[in-house]
PDB file of N, CA and C in Angstrom:
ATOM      1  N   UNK A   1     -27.585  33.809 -62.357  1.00  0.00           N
ATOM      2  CA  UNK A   1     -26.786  32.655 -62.020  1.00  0.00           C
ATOM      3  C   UNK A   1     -25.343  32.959 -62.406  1.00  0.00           C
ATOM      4  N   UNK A   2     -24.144  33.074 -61.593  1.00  0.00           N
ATOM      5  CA  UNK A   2     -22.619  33.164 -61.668  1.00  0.00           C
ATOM      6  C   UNK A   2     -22.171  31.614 -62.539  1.00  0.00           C
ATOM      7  N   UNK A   3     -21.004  32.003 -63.009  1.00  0.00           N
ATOM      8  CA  UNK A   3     -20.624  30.812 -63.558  1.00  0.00           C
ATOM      9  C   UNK A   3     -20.690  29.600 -62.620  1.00  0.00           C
ATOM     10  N   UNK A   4     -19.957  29.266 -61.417  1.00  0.00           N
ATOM     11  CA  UNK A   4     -20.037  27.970 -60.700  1.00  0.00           C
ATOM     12  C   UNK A   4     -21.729  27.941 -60.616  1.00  0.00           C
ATOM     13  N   UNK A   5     -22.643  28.782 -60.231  1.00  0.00           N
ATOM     14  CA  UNK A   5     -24.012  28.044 -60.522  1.00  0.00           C
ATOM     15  C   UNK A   5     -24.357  27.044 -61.242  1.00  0.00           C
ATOM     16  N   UNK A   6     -23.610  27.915 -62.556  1.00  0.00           N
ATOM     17  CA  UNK A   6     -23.903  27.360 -63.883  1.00  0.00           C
ATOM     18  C   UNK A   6     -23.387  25.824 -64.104  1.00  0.00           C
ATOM     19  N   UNK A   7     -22.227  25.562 -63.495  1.00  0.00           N
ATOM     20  CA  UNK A   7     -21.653  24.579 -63.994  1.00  0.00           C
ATOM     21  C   UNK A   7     -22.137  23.693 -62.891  1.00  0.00           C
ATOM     22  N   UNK A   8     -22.199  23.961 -61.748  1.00  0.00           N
ATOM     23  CA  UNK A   8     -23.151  22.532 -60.836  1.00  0.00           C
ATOM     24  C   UNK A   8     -24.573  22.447 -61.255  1.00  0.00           C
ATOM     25  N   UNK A   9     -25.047  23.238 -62.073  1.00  0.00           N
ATOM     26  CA  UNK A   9     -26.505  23.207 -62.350  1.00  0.00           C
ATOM     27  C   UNK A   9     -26.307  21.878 -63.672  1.00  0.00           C
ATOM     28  N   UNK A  10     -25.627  22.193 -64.457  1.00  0.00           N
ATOM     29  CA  UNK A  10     -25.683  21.814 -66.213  1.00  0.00           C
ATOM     30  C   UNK A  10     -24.886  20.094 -65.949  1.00  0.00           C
ATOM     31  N   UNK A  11     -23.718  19.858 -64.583  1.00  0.00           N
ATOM     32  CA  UNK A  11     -23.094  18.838 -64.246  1.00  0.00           C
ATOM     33  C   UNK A  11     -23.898  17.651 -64.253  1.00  0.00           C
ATOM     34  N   UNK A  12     -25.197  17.844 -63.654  1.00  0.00           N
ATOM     35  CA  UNK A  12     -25.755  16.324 -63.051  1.00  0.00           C
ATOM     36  C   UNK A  12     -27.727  16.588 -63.900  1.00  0.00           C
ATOM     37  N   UNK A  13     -27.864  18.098 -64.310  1.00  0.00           N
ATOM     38  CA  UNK A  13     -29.248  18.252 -64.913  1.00  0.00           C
ATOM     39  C   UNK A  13     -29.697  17.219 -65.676  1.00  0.00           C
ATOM     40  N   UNK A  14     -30.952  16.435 -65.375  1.00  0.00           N
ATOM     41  CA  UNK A  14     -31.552  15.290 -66.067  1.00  0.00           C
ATOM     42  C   UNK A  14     -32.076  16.033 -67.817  1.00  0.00           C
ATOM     43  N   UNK A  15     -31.871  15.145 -68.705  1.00  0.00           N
ATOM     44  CA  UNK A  15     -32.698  15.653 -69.796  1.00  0.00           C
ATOM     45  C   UNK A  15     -34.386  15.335 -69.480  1.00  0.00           C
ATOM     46  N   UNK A  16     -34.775  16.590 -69.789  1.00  0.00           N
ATOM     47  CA  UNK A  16     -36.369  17.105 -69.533  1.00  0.00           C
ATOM     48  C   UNK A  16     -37.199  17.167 -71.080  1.00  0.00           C
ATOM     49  N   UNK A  17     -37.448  16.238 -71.557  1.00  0.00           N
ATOM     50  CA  UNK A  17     -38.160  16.629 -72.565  1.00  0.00           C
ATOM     51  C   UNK A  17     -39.580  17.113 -72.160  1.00  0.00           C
ATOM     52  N   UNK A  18     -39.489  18.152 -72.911  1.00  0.00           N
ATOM     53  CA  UNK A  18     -41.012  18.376 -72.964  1.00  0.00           C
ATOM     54  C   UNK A  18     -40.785  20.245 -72.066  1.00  0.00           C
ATOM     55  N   UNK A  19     -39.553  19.921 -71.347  1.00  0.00           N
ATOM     56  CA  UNK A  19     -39.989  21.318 -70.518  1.00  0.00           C
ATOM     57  C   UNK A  19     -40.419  22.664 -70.876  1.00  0.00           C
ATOM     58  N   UNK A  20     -41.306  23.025 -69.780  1.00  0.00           N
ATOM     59  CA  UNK A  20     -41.539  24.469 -70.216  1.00  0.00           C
ATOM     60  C   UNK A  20     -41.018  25.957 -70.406  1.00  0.00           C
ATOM     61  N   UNK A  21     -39.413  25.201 -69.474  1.00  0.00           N
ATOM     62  CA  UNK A  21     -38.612  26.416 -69.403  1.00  0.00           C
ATOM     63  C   UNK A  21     -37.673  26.225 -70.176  1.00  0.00           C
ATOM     64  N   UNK A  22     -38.139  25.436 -71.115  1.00  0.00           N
ATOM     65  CA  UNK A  22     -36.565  25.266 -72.461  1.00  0.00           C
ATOM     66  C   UNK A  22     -37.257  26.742 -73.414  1.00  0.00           C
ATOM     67  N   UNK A  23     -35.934  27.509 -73.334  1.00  0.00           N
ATOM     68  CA  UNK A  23     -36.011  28.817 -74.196  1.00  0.00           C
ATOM     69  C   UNK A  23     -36.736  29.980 -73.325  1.00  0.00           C
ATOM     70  N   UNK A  24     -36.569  29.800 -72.282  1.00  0.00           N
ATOM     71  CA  UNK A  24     -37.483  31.193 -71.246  1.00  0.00           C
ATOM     72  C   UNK A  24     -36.300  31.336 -69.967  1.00  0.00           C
ATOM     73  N   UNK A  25     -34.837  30.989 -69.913  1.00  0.00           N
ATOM     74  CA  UNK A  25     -34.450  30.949 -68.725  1.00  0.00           C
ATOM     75  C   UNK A  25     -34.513  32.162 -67.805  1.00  0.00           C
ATOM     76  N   UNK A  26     -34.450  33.219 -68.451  1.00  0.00           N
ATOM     77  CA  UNK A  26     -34.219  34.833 -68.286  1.00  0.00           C
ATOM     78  C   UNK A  26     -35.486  35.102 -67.132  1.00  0.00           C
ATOM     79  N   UNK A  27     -36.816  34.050 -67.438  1.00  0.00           N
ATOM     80  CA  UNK A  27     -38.111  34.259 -66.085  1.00  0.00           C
ATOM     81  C   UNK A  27     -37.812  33.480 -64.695  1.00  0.00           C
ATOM     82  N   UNK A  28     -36.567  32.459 -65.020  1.00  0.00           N
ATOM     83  CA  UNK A  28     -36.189  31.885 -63.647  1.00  0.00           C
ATOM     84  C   UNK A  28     -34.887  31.809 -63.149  1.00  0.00           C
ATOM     85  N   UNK A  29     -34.197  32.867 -63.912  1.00  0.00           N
ATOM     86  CA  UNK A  29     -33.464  33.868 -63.126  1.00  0.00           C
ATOM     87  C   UNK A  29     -33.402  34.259 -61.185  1.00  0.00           C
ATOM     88  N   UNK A  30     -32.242  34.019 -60.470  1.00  0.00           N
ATOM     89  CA  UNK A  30     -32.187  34.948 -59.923  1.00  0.00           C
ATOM     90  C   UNK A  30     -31.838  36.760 -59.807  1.00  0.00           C
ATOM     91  N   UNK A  31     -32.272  36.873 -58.901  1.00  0.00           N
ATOM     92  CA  UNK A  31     -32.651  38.913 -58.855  1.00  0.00           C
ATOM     93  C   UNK A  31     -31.018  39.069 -59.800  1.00  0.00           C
ATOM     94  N   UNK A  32     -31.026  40.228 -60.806  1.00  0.00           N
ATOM     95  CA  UNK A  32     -29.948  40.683 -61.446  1.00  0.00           C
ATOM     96  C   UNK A  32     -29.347  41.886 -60.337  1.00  0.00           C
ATOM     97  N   UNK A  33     -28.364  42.355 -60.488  1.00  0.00           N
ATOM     98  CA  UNK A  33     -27.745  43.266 -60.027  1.00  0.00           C
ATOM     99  C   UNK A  33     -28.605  44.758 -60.603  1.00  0.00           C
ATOM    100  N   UNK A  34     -29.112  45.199 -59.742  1.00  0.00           N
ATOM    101  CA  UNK A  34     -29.906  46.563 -59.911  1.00  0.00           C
ATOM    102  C   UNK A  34     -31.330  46.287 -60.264  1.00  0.00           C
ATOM    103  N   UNK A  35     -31.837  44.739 -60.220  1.00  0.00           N
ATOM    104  CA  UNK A  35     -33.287  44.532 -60.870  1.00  0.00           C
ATOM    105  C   UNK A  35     -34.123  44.831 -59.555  1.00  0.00           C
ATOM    106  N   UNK A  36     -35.198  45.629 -60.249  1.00  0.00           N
ATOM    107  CA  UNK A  36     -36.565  46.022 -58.872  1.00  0.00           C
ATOM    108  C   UNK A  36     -36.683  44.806 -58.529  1.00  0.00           C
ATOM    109  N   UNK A  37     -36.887  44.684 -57.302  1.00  0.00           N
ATOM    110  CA  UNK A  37     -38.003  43.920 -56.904  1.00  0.00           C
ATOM    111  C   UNK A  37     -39.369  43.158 -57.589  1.00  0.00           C
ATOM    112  N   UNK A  38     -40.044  44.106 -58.220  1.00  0.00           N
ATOM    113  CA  UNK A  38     -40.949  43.994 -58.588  1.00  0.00           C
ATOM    114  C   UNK A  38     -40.715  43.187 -59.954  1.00  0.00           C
ATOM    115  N   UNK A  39     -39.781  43.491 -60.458  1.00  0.00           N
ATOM    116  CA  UNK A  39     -39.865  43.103 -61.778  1.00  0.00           C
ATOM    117  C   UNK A  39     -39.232  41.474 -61.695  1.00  0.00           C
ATOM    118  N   UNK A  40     -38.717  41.562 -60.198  1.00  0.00           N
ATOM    119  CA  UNK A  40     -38.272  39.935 -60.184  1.00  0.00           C
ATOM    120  C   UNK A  40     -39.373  39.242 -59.745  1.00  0.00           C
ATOM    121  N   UNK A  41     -40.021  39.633 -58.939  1.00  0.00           N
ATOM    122  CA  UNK A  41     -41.199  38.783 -58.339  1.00  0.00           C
ATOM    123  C   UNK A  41     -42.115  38.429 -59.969  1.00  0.00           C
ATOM    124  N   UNK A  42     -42.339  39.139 -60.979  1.00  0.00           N
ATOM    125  CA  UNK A  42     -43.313  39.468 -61.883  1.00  0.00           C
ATOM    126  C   UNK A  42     -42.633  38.376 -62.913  1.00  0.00           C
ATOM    127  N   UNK A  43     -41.489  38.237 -62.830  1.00  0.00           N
ATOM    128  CA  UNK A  43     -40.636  37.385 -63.439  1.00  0.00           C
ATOM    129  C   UNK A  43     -40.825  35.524 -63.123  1.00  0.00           C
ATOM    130  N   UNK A  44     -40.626  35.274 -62.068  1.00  0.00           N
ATOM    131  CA  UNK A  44     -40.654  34.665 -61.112  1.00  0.00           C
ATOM    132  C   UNK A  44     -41.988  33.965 -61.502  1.00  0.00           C
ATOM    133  N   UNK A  45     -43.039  34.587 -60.986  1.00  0.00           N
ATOM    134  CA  UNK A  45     -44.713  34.239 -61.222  1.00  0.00           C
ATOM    135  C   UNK A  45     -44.976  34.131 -62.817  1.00  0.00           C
ATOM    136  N   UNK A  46     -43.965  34.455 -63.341  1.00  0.00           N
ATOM    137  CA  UNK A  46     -44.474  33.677 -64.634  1.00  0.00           C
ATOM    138  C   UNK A  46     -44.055  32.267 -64.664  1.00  0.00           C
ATOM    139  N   UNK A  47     -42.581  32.434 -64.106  1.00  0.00           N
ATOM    140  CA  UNK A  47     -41.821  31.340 -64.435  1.00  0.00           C
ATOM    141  C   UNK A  47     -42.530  29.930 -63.259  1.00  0.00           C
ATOM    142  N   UNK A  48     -42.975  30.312 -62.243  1.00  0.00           N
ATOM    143  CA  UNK A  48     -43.754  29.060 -61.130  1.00  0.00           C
ATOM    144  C   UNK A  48     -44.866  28.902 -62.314  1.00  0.00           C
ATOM    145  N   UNK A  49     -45.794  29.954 -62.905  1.00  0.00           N
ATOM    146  CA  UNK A  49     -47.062  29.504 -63.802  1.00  0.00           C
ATOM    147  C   UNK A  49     -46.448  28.577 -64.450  1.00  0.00           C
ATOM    148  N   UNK A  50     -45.574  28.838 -65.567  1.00  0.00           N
ATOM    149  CA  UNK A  50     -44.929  27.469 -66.127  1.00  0.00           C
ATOM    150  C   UNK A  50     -44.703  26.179 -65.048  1.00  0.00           C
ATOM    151  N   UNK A  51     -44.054  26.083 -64.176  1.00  0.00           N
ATOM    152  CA  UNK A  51     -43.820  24.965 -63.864  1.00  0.00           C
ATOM    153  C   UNK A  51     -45.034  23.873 -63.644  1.00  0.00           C
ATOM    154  N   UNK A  52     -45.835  25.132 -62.846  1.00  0.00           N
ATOM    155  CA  UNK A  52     -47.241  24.661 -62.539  1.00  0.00           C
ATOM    156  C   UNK A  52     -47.678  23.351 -63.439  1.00  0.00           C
ATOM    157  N   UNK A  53     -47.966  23.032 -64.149  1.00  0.00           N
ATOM    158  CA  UNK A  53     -48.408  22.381 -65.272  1.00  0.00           C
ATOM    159  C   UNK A  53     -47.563  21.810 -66.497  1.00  0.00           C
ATOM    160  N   UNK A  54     -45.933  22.015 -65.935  1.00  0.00           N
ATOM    161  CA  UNK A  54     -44.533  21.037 -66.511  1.00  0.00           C
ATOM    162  C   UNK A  54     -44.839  19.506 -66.744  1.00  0.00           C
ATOM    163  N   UNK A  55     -44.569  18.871 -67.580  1.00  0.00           N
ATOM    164  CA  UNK A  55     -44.561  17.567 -67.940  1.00  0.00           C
ATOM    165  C   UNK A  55     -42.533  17.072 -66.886  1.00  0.00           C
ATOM    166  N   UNK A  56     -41.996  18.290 -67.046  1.00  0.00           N
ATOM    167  CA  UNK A  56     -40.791  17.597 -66.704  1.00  0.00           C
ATOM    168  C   UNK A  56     -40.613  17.577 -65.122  1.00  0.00           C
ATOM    169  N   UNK A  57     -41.958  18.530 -64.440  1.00  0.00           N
ATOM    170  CA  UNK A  57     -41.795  18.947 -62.925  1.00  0.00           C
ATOM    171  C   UNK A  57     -41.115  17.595 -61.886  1.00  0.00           C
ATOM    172  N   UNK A  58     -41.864  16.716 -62.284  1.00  0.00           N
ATOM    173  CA  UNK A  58     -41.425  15.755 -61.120  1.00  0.00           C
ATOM    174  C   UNK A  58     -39.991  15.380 -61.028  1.00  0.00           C
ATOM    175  N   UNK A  59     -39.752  15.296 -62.348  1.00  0.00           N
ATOM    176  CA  UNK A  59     -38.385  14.437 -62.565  1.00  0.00           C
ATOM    177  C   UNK A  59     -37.046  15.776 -61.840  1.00  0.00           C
ATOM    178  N   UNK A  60     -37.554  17.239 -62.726  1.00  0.00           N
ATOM    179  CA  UNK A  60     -36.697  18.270 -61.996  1.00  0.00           C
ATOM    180  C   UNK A  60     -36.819  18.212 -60.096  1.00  0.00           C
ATOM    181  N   UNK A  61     -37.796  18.108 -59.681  1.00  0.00           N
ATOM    182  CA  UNK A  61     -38.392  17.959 -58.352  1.00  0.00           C
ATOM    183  C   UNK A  61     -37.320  16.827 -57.713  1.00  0.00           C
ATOM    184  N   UNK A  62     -37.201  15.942 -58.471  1.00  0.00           N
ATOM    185  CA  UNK A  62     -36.883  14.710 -57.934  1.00  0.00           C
ATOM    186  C   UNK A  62     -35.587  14.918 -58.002  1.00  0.00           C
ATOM    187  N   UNK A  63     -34.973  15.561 -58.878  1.00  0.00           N
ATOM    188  CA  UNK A  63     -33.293  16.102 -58.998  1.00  0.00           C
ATOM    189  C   UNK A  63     -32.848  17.039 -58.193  1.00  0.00           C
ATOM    190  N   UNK A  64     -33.444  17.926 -57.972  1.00  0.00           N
ATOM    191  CA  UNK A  64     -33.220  19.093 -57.079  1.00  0.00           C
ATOM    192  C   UNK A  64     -33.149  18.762 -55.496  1.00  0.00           C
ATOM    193  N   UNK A  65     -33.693  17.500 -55.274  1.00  0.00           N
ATOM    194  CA  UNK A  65     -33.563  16.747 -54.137  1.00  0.00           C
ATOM    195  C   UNK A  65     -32.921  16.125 -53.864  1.00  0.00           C
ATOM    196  N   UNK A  66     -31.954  15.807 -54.933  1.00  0.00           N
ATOM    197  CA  UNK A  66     -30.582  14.910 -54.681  1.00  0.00           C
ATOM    198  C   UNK A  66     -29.155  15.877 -54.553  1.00  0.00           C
ATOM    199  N   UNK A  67     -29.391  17.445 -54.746  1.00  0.00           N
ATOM    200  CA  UNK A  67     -28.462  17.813 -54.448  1.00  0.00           C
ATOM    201  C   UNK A  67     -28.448  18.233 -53.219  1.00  0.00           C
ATOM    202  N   UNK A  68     -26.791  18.759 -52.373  1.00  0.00           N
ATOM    203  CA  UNK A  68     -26.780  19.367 -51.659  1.00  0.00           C
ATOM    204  C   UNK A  68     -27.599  20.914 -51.376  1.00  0.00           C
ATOM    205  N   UNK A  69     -28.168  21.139 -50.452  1.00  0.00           N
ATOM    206  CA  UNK A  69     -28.720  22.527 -50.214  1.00  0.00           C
ATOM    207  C   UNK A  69     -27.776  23.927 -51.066  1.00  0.00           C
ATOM    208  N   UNK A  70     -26.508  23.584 -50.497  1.00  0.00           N
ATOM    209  CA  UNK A  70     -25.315  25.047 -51.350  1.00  0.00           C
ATOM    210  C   UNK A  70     -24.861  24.576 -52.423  1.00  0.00           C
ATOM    211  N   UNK A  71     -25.600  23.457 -53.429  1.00  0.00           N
ATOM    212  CA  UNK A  71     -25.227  23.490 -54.634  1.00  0.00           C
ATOM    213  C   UNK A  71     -26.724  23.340 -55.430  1.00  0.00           C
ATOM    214  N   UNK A  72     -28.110  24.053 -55.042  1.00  0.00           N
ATOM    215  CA  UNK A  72     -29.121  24.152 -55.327  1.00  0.00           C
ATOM    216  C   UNK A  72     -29.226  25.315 -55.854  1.00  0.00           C
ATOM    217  N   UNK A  73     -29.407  25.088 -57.466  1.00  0.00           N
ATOM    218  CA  UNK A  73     -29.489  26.201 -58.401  1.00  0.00           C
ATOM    219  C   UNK A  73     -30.412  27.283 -57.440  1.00  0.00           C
ATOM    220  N   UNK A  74     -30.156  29.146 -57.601  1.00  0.00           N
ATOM    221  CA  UNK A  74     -30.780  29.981 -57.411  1.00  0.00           C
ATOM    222  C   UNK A  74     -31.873  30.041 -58.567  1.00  0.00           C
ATOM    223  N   UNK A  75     -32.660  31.014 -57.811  1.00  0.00           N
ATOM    224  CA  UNK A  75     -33.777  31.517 -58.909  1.00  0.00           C
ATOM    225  C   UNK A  75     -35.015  30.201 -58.835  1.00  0.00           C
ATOM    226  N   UNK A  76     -36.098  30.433 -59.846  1.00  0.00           N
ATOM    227  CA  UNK A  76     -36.780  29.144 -59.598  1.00  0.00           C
ATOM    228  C   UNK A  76     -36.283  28.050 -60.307  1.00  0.00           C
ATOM    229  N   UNK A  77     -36.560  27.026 -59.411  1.00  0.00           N
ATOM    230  CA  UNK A  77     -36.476  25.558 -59.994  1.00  0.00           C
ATOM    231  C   UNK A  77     -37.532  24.998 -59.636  1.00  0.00           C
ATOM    232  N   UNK A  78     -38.008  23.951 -60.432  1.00  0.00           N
ATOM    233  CA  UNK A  78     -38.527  22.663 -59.836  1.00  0.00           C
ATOM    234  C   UNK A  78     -39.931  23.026 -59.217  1.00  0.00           C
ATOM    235  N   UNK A  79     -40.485  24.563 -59.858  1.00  0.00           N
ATOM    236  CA  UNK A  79     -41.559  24.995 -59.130  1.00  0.00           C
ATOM    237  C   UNK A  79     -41.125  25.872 -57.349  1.00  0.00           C
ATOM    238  N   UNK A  80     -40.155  26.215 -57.134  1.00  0.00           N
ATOM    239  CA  UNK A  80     -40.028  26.840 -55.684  1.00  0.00           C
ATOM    240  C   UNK A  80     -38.821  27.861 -56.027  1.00  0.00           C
ATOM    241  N   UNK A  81     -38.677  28.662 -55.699  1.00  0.00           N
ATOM    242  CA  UNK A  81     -37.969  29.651 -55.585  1.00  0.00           C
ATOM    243  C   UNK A  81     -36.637  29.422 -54.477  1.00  0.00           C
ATOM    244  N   UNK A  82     -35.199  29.386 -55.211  1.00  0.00           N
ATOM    245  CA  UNK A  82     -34.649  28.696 -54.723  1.00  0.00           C
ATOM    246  C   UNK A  82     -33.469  30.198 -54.113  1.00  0.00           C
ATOM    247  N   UNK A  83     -32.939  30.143 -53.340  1.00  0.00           N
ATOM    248  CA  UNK A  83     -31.836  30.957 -52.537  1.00  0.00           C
ATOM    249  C   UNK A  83     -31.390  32.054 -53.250  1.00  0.00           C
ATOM    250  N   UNK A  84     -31.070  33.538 -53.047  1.00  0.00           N
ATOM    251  CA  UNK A  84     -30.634  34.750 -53.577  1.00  0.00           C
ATOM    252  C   UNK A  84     -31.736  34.741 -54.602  1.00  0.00           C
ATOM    253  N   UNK A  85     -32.984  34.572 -54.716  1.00  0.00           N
ATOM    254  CA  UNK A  85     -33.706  34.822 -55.811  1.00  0.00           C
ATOM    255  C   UNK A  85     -34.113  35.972 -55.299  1.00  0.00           C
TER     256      UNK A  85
END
């Protein structure tokens, strides 16, 4: 995630208690500069397993739907794998 990611992501983000990706952001990451493939997909499928079974899924779900499409965090969110991931 580039800085402007960062800052439309953190601008309007609901507080999530309970989430599963508090302290793991590095698995829902988009692809790094020089990262295999593989090691993003492997990344990735951990990070959807978490969401899978999130206490905070809906509410992120429900946020990620109020933004515009080109200001929709990369990498996974909300359970889906979101643009340049």
């Amino acid at each position: 995630m580039d800085l402007d990611d960062l800052v439309i992501a953190l601008g309007g983000a609901p507080s999530l208690p309970g989430a599963r990706c508090r302290g793991r952001h590095r698995l829902f990451d988009p692809a790094a500069e020089h990262e295999s493939i593989l090691t993003v997909q492997a990344r990735h499928a951990q990070a959807l397993g978490l969401c899978e079974h999130c206490p905070a899924l809906t509410r992120r779900q429900e946020w990620v739907a109020t933004l515009p499409a080109n200001q929709r965090p990369r990498g996974v969110v909300a359970g889906t794998i979101g643009g340049g991931a």
